[in-house]
Protein backbone atom coordinates (compact mmCIF):
# COMPACT_ATOMS: atom_id res chain seq x y z
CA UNK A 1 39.31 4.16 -15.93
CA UNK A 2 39.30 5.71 -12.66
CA UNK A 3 38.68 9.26 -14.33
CA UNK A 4 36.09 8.12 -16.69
CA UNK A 5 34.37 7.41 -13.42
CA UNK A 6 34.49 10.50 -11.92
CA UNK A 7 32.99 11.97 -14.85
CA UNK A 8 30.09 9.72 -14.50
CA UNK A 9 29.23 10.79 -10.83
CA UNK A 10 29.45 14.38 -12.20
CA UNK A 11 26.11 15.82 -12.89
CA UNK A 12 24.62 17.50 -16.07
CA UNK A 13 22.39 20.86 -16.00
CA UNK A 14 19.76 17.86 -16.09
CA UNK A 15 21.22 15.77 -13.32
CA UNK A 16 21.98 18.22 -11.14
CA UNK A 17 20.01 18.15 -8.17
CA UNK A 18 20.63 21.43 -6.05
CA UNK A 19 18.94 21.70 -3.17
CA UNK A 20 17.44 18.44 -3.12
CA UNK A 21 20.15 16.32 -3.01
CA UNK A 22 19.86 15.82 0.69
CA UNK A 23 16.72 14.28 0.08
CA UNK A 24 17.91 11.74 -2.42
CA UNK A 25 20.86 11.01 -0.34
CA UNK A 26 17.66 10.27 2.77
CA UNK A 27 15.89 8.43 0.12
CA UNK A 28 18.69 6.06 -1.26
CA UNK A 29 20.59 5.28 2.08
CA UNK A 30 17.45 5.51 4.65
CA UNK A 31 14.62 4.64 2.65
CA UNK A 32 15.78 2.53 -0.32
CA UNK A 33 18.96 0.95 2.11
CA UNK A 34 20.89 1.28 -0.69
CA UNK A 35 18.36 -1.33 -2.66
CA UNK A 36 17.90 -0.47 -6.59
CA UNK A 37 14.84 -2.80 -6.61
CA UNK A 38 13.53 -0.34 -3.55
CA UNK A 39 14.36 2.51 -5.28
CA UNK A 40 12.67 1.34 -8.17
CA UNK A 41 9.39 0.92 -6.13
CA UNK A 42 9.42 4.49 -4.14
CA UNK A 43 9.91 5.94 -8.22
CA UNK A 44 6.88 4.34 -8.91
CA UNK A 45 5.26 5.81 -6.08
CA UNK A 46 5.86 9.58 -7.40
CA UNK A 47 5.56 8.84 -11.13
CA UNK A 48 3.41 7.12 -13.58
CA UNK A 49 3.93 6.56 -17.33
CA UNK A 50 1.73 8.77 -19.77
CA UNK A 51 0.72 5.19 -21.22
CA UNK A 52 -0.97 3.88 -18.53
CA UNK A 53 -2.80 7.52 -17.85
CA UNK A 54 -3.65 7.35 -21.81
CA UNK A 55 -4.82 3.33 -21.33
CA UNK A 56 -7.04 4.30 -18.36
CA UNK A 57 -8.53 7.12 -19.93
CA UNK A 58 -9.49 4.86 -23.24
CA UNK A 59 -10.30 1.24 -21.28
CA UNK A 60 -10.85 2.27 -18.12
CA UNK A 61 -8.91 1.35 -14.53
CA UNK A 62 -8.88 -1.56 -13.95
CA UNK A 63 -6.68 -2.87 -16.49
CA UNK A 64 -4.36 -0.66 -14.23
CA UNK A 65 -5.18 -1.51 -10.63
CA UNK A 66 -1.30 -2.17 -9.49
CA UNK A 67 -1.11 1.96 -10.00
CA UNK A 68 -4.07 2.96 -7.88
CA UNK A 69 -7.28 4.14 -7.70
CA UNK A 70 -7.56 5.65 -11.68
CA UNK A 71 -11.37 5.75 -11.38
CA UNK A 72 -10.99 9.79 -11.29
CA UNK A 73 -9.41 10.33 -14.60
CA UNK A 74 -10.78 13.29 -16.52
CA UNK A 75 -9.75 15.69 -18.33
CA UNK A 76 -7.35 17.51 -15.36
CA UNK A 77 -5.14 14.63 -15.51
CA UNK A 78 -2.19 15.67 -17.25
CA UNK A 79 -1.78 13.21 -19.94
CA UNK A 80 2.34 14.05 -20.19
CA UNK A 81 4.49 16.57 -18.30
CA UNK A 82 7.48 16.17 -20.37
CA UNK A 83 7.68 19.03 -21.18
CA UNK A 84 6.94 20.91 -18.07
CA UNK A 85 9.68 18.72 -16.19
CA UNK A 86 13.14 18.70 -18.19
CA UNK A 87 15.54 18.33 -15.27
CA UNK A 88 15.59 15.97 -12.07
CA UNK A 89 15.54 19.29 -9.87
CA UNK A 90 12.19 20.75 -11.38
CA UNK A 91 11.12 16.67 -10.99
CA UNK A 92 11.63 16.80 -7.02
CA UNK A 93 10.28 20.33 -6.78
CA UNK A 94 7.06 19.20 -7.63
CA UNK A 95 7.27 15.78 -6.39
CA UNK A 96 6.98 18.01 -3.20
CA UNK A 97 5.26 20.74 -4.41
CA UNK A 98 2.27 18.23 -5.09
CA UNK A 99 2.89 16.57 -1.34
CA UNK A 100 5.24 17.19 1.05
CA UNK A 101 6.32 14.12 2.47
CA UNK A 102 7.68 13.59 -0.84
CA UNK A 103 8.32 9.67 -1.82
CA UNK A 104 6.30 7.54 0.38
CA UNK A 105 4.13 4.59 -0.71
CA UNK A 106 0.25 4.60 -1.12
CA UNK A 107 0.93 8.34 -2.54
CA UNK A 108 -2.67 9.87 -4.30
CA UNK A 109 -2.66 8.87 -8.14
CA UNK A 110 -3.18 12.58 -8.41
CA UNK A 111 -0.35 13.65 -6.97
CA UNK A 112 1.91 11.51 -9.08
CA UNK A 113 4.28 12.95 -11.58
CA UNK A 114 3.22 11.98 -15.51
CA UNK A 115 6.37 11.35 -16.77
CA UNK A 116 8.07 8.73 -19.89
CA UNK A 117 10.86 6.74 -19.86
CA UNK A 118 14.01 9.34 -20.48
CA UNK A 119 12.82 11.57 -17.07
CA UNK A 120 13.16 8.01 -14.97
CA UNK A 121 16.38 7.52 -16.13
CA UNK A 122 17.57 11.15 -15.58
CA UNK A 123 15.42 11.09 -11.96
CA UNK A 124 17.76 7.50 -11.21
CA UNK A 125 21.00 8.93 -12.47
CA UNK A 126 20.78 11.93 -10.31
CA UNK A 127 19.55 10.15 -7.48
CA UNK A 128 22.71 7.77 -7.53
CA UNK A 129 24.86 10.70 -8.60
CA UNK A 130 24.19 12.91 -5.66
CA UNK A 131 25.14 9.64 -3.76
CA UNK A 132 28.41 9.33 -5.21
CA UNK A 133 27.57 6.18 -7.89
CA UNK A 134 29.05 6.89 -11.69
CA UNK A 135 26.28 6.10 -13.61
CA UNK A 136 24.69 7.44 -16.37
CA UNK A 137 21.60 7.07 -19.10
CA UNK A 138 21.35 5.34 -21.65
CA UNK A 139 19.23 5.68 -24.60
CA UNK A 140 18.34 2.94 -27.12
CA UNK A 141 15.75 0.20 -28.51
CA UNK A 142 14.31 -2.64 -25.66
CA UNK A 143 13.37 -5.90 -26.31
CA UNK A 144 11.05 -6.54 -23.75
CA UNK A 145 8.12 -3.72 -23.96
CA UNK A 146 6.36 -4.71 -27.24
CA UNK A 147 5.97 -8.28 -27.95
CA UNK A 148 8.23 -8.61 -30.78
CA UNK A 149 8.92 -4.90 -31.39
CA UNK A 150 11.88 -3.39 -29.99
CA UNK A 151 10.84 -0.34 -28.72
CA UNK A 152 12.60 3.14 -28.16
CA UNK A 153 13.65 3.29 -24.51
CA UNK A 154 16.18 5.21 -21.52
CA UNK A 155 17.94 2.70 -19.18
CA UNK A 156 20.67 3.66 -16.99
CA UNK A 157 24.11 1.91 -16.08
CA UNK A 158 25.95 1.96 -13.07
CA UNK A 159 29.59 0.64 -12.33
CA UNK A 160 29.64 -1.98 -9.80
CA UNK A 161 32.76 -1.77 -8.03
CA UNK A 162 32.68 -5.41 -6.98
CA UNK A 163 32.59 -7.02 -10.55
CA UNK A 164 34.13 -4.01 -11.98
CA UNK A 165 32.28 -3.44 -14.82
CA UNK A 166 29.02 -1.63 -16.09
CA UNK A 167 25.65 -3.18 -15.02
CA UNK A 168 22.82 -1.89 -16.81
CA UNK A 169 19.10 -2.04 -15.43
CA UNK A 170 16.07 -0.56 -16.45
CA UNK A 171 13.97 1.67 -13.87
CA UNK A 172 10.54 2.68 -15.43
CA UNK A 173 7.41 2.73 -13.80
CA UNK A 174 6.22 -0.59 -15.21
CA UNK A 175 6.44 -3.36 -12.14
CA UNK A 176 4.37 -3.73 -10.06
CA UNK A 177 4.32 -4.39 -5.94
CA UNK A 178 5.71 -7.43 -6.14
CA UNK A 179 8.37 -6.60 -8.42
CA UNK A 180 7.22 -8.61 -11.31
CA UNK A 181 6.70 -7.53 -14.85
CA UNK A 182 3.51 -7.43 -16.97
CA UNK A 183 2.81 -10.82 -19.14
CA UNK A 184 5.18 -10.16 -21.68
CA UNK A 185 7.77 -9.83 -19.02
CA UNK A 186 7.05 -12.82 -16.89
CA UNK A 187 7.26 -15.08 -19.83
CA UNK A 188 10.37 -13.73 -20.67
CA UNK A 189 11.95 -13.84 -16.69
CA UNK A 190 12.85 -10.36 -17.29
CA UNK A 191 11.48 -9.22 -13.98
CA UNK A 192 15.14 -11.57 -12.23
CA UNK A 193 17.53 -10.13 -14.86
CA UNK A 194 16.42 -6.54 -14.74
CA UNK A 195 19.37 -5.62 -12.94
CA UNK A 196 21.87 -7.02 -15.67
CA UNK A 197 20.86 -7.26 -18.62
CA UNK A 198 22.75 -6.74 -22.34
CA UNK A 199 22.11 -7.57 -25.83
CA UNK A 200 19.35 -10.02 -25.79
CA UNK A 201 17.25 -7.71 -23.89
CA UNK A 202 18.45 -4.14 -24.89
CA UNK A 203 20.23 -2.92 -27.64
CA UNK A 204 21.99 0.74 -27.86
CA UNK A 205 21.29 2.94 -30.57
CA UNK A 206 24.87 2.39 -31.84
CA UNK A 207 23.98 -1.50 -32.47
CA UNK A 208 20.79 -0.46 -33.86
CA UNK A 209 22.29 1.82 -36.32
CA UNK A 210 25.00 -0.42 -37.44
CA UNK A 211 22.10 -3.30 -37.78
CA UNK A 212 19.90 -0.56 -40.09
CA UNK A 213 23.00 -0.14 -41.62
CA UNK A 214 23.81 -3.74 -42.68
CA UNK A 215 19.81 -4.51 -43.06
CA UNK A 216 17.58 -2.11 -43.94
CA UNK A 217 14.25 -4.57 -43.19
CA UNK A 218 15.35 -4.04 -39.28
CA UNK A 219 12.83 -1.08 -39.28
CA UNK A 220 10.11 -3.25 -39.46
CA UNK A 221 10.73 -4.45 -36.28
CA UNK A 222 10.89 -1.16 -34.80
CA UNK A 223 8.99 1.13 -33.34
CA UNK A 224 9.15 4.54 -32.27
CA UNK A 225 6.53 5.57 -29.74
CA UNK A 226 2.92 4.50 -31.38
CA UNK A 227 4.76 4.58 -34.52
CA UNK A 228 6.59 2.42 -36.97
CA UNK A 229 9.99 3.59 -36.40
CA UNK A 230 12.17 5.54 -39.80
CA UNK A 231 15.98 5.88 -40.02
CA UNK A 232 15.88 9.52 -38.76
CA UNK A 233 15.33 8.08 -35.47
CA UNK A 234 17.41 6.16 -35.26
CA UNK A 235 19.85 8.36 -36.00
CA UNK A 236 18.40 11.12 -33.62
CA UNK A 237 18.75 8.02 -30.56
CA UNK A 238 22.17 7.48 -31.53
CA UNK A 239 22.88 11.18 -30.65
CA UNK A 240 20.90 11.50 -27.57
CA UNK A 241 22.90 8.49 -26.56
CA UNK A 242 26.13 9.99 -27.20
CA UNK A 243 24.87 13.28 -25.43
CA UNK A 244 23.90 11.39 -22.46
CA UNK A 245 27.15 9.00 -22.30
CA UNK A 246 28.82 12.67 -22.31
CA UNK A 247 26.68 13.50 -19.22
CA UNK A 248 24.13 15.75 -21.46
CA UNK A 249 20.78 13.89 -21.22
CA UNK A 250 18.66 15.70 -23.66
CA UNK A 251 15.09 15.02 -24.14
CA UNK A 252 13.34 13.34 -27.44
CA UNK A 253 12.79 17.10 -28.73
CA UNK A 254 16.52 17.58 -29.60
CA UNK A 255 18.36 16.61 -32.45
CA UNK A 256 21.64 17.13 -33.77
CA UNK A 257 21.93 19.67 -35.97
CA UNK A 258 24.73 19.23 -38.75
CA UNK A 259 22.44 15.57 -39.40
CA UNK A 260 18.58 17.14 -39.17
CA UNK A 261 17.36 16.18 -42.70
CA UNK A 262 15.72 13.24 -44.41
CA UNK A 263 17.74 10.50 -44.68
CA UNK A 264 17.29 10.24 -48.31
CA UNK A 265 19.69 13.55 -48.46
CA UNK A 266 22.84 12.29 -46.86
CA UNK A 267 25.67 11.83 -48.42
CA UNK A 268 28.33 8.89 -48.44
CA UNK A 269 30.10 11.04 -46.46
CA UNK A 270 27.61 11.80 -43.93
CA UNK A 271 26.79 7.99 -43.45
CA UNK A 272 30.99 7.30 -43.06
CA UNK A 273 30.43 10.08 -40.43
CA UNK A 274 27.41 8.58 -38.65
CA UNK A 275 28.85 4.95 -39.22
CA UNK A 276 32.64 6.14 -37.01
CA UNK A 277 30.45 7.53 -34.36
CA UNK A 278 28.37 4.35 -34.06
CA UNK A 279 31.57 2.26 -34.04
CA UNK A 280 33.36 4.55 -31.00
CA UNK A 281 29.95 4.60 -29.24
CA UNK A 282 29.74 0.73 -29.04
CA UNK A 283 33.00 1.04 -26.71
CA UNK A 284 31.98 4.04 -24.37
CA UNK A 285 34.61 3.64 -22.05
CA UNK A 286 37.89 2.31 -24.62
CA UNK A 287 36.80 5.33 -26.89
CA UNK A 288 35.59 7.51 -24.33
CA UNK A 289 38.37 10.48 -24.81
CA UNK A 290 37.68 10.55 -28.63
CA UNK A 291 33.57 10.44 -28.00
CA UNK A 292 34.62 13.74 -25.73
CA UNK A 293 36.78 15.58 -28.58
CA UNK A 294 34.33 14.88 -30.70
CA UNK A 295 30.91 16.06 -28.30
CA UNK A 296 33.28 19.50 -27.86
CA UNK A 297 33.19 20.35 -31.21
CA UNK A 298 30.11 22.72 -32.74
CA UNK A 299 29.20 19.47 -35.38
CA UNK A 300 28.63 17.43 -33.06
CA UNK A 301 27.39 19.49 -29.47
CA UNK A 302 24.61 22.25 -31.54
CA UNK A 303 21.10 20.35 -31.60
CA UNK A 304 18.15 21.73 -33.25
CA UNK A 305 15.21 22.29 -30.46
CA UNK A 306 11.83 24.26 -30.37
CA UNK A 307 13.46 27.28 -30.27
CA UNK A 308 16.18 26.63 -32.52
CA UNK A 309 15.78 25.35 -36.31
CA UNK A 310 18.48 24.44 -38.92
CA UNK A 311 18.67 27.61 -40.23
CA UNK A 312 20.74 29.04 -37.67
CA UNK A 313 23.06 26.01 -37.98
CA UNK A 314 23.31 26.90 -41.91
CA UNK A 315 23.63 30.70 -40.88
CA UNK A 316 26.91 29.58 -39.35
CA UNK A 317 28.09 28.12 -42.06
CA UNK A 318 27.64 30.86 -43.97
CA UNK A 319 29.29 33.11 -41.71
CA UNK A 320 32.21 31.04 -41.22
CA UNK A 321 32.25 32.50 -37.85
CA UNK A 322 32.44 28.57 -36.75
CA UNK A 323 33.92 25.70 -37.70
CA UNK A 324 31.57 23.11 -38.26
């Protein structure tokens, strides 16, 4: 166990924080006193979530006061940067490009980062990284965002030395001052178990699949986004949790390669493929060194991307220059 955890205080090309990690080092031992529930609030003070920018825009501020004066949305506001901001090292760059003093509280809504879900949890597993904590992302379907809807969603774990085991705890931008969920999440108590929660409230995209698997009708509880969720992303969340439990925390644009088709095209084999890799990631840690053989092979580590379609995966094939 004790080298699984050194892997997870190792960063990723998206973890890594360069320069900066002096500052997060200041911000989680000076600032934060070493306080998750702190360091959730001084996140919130350099990010907001696209859907509340999108909300205000639509209905106005008000329904968003907790966040700040949003009376000057227009059309400058970014709406997302997730696609400008792919690493936690570009996110503090301009978290003090945009204002110098960095994270502080009462910070200008329009100096706030516009970020989702996936770029908190890479922002909170570098932060704790560069302080020494194994922890690492997580990607899968929450409970608690959509009244009964489990929605696509990033978490992060950490180990907690004391109880020796993973806690996982969810960081996004949505509490407010006081710490205390929307509606939804007050009626559920969410906003005392955020620190440690499992199953009821989250589930991984391993259980998911293996619940699609069994039942089918699960994807009408699901949704992906602003959309009804389909098995192909499912699948695609299984993989960018299994790239982030192997320290790569790729964003929603990449896929894995070898799978990228409908689902109505894969074979019995395939889904006995997709099906082993759901078991093993269910157990990160008890199946951790075959989860690593398996991310350093070409099958399972090429993704498709913007810049990269399936055809080069099926020109490699063809080549035979890899095995895949």
């Amino acid at each position: 166990m004790t080298d699984i955890l050194e892997f997870y205080k190792k960063t990723s090309i998206f973890t890594d924080l360069g320069k900066y990690k002096a500052e997060a080092v200041d911000l989680w031992e000076n600032k934060c006193k070493k306080s998750l529930k702190e360091l959730c609030h001084y996140l919130m003070s350099v990010t907001i979530h696209r859907v509340v920018v999108q909300e205000a825009m639509n209905f106005g501020s008000k329904k968003y006061w907790e966040y700040g004066d949003l009376s000057n949305i227009d059309f400058k506001t970014p709406m997302c940067e997730d696609d400008i901001f792919l690493t936690a090292s570009s996110m503090f760059a301009e978290i003090y490009r945009r204002d110098d003093k960095g994270f502080y509280f009462e910070r200008p809504f329009e100096n706030k980062l516009v970020l989702t879900c996936r770029y908190i949890s890479v922002l909170t597993s570098a932060i704790l990284k560069a302080n020494g904590i194994p922890t690492r992302s997580r990607a899968g379907w929450a409970r608690y965002l959509t009244e009964n809807k489990n929605l696509d969603h990033w978490v992060n774990e950490y180990w907690d030395e004391k109880k020796k085991r993973w806690i996982m705890f969810d960081m996004d931008d949505l509490y407010d001052r006081d710490f205390m969920k929307y509606e939804l999440y007050e009626k559920n108590h969410f906003a005392y178990e955020y620190l440690d929660f499992g199953k009821e409230q989250f589930y991984s995209a391993a259980d998911m699949w293996m619940m699609y698997r069994k039942d089918p009708k699960i994807l009408e509880t699901l949704q992906y986004g602003s959309e009804i969720s389909r098995p192909e992303e499912i699948l695609k969340y299984l993989f960018l949790d299994f790239w982030a439990a192997m320290n790569m925390e790729y964003n929603y644009k990449f896929k894995p390669m070898a799978f990228d088709k409908p689902m109505q095209e894969f074979s019995r084999s395939d889904l006995k493929e997709i099906d082993m890799l759901a078991k093993l990631m269910s157990n990160i840690d008890k199946n951790f060194d075959k989860l690593y053989k398996l991310y350093n092979t070409p099958r399972y580590r090429m993704t498709v991307s913007p810049l990269v379609s399936k055809q080069n995966y099926d020109l490699l094939i063809k080549s035979k220059k890899y095995h895949v």
